[in-house]
Protein backbone atom coordinates (compact mmCIF):
# COMPACT_ATOMS: atom_id res chain seq x y z
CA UNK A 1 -74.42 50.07 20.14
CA UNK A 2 -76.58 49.71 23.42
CA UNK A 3 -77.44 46.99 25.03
CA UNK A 4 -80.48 44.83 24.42
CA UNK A 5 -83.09 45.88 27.49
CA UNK A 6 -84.34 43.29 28.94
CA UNK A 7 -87.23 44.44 31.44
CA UNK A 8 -89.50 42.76 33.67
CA UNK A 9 -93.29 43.48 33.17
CA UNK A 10 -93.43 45.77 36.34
CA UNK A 11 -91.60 47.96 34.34
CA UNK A 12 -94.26 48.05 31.13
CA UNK A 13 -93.44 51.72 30.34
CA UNK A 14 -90.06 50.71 28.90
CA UNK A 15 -91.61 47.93 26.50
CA UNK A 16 -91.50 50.43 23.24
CA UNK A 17 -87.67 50.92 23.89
CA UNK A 18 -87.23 47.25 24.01
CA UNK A 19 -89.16 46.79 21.00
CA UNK A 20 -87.51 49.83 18.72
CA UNK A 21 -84.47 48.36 20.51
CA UNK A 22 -84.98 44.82 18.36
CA UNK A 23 -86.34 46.28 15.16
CA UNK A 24 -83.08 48.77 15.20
CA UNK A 25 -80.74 45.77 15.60
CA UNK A 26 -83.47 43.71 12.42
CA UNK A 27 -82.39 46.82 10.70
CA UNK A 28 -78.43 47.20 11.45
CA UNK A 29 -78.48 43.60 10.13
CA UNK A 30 -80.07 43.71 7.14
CA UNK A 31 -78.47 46.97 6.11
CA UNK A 32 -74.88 45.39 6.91
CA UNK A 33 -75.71 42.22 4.75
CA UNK A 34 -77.23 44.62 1.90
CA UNK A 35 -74.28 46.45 2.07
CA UNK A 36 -71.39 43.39 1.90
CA UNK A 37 -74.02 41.93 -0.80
CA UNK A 38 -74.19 45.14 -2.83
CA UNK A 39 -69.98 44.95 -2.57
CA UNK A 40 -69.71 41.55 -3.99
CA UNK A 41 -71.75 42.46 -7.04
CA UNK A 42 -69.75 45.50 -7.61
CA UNK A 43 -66.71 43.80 -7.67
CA UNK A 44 -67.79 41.14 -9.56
CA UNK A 45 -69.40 43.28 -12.21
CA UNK A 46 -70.96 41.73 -15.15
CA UNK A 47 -72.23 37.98 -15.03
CA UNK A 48 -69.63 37.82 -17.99
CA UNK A 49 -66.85 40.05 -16.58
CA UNK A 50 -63.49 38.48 -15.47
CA UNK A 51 -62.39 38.91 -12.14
CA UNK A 52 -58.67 40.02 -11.52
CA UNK A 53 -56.66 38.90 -9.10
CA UNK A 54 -56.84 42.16 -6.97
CA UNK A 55 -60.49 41.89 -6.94
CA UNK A 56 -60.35 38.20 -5.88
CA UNK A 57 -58.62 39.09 -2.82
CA UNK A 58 -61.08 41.52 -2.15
CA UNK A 59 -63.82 39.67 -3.08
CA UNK A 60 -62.42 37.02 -0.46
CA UNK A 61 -62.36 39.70 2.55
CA UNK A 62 -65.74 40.67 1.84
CA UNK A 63 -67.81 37.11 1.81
CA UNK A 64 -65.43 35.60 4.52
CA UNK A 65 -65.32 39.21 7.20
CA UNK A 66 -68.38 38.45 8.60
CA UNK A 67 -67.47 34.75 9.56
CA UNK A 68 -66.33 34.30 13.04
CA UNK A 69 -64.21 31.19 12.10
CA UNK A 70 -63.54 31.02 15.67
CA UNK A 71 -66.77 30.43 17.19
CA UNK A 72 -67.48 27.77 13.99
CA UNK A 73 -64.51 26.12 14.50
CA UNK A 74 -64.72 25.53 18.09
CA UNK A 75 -68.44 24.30 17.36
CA UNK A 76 -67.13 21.93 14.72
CA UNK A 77 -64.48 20.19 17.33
CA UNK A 78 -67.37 19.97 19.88
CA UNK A 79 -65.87 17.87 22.78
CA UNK A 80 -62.52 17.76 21.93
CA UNK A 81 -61.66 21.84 21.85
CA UNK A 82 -61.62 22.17 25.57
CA UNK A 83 -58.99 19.17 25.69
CA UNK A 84 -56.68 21.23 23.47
CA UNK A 85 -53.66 23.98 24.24
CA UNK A 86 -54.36 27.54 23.33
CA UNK A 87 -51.50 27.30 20.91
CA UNK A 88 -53.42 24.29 19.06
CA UNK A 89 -56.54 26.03 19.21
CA UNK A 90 -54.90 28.49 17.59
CA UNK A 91 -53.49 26.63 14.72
CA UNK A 92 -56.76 24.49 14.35
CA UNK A 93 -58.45 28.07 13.71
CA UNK A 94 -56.11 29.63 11.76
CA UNK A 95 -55.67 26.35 9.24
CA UNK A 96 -59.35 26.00 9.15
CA UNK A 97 -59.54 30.03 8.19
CA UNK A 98 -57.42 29.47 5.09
CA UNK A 99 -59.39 26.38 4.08
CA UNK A 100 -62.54 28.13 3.97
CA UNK A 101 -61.08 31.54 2.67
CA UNK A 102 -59.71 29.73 0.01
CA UNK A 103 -62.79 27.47 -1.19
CA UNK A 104 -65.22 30.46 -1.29
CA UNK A 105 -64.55 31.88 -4.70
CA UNK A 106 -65.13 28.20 -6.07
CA UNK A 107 -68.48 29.00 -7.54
CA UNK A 108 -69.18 32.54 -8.04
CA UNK A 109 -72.67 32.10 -9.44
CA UNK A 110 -74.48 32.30 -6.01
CA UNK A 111 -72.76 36.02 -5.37
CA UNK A 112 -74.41 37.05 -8.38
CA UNK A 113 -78.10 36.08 -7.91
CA UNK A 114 -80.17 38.14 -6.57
CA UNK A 115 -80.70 37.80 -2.35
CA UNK A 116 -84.40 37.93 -0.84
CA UNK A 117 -84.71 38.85 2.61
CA UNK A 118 -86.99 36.31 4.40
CA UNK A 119 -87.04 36.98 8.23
CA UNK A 120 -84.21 38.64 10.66
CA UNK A 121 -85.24 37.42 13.84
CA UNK A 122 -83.56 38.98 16.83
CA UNK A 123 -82.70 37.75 20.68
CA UNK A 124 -80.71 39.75 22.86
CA UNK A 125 -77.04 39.07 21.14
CA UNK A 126 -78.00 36.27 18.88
CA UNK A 127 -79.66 36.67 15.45
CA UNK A 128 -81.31 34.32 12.73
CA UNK A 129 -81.25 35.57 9.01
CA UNK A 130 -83.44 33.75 6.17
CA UNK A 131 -83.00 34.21 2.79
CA UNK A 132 -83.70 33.17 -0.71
CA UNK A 133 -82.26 33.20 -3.84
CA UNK A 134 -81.98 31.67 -7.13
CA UNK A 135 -79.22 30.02 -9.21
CA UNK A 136 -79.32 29.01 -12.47
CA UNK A 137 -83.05 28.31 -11.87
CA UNK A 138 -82.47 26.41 -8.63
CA UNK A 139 -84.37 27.80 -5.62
CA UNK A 140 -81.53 28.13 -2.92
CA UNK A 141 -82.44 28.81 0.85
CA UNK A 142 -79.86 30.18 2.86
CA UNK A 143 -79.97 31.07 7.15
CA UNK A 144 -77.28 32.88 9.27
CA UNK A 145 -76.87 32.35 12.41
CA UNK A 146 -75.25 35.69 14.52
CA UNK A 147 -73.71 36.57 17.35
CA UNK A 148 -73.21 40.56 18.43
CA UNK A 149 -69.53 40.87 18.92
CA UNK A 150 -68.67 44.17 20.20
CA UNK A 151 -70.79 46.13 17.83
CA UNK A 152 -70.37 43.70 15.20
CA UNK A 153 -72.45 40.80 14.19
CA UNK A 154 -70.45 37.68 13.20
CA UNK A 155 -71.67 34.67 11.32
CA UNK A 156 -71.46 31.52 13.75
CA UNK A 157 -73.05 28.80 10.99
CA UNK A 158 -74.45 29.11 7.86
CA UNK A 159 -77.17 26.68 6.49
CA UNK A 160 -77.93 26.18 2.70
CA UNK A 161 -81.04 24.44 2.20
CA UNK A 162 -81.47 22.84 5.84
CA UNK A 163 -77.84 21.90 5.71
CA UNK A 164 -75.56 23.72 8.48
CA UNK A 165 -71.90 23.88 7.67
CA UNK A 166 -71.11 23.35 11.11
CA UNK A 167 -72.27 20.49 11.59
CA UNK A 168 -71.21 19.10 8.08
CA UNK A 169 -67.55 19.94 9.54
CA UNK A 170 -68.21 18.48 13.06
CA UNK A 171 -69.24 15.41 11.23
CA UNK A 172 -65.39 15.00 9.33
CA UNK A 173 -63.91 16.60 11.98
CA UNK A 174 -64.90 14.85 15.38
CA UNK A 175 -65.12 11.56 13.30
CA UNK A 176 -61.29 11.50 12.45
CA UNK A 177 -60.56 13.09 16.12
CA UNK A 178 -62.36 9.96 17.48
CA UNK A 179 -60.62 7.47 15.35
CA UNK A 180 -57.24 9.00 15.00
CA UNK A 181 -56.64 11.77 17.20
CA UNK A 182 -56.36 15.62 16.25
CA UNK A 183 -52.64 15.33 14.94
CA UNK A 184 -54.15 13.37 12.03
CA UNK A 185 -56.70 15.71 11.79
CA UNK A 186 -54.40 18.64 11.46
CA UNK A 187 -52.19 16.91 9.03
CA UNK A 188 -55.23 16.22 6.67
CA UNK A 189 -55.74 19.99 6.71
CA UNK A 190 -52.81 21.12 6.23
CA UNK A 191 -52.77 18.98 3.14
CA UNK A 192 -55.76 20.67 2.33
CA UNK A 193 -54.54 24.13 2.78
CA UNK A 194 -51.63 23.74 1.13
CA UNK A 195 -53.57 22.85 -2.32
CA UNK A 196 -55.95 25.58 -1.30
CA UNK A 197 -53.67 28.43 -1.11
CA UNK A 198 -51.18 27.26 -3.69
């Protein structure tokens, strides 16, 4: 994947590469959600069809593989990542990985619906995806933000109806920090991932 030109207007004859240059990366987005979408439902089959536990674990790879749990959790810490070791960084991530892997096959339904494709809007290495869907009659709105990785793009927050998950973890997460420190932080998750993964 090349690089996102950036040109000054001096040089105007390169403005159409720049352009196709966005609207190939709108594209490479939309066709690697359709594609992880189009996954899900095929594992998941039926709206009445029972999922095994093979599938599960598949199912879990595919909806969490385009999170960069990294870059979320760091944003969820705020201030107080930089203050930690690389080995607790490390921990704090890979905790906070199994949390979230675990939780997302508690309510299949939204998988299911149907996925509307709103607006990709593209800068440089960053990306914001709208969508819309519908669950059991309820409107949902849902908005990734991206980050090109390599020649991957990664999911660095994901907002359901206005609501960034981020932030709703930054909000727990810095709160206890503040008041407690992060060993009590860590020991509330690894509560958490122990009934998660059990």
């Amino acid at each position: 994947m090349s690089i996102f030109l950036y040109t000054a207007a001096a040089f105007g004859f390169l403005a159409p590469v720049d352009s196709a240059s966005a609207q190939d990366r709108r594209q490479e987005i939309r066709t690697m959600l359709e594609s992880r979408d189009a996954e899900i439902k095929r594992l998941l089959g039926r709206d009445d069809a029972s999922v095994t536990p093979a599938q599960k674990e598949r199912l879990r790879a595919v909806i969490n593989d385009v999170i960069d749990f990294r870059a979320m959790g760091r944003a969820a810490l705020g201030p107080h990542w930089e203050g930690l070791s690389a080995a607790q960084q490390n921990d704090f991530v890979t905790v906070f990985t199994d949390i979230v892997r675990g939780q997302s096959l508690a309510n299949l339904d939204p998988y299911r619906a149907r996925v509307t494709y709103e607006t990709i809007t593209v800068n440089g290495t960053s990306a914001r995806v709208v969508t819309s869907t519908v669950v059991k009659d309820v409107p949902l709105r849902i908005e990734y933000e991206l980050a090109l990785q390599g020649s991957n793009w990664r999911a660095t927050d994901i907002v359901l109806d206005d609501v960034s998950t981020v932030e709703g973890y930054a909000r727990s997460f810095q709160s206890l920090v503040r008041k407690r420190g992060f060993d009590a932080l860590m020991e509330r998750l690894r509560k958490k991932q122990a009934e998660t993964v059990s």
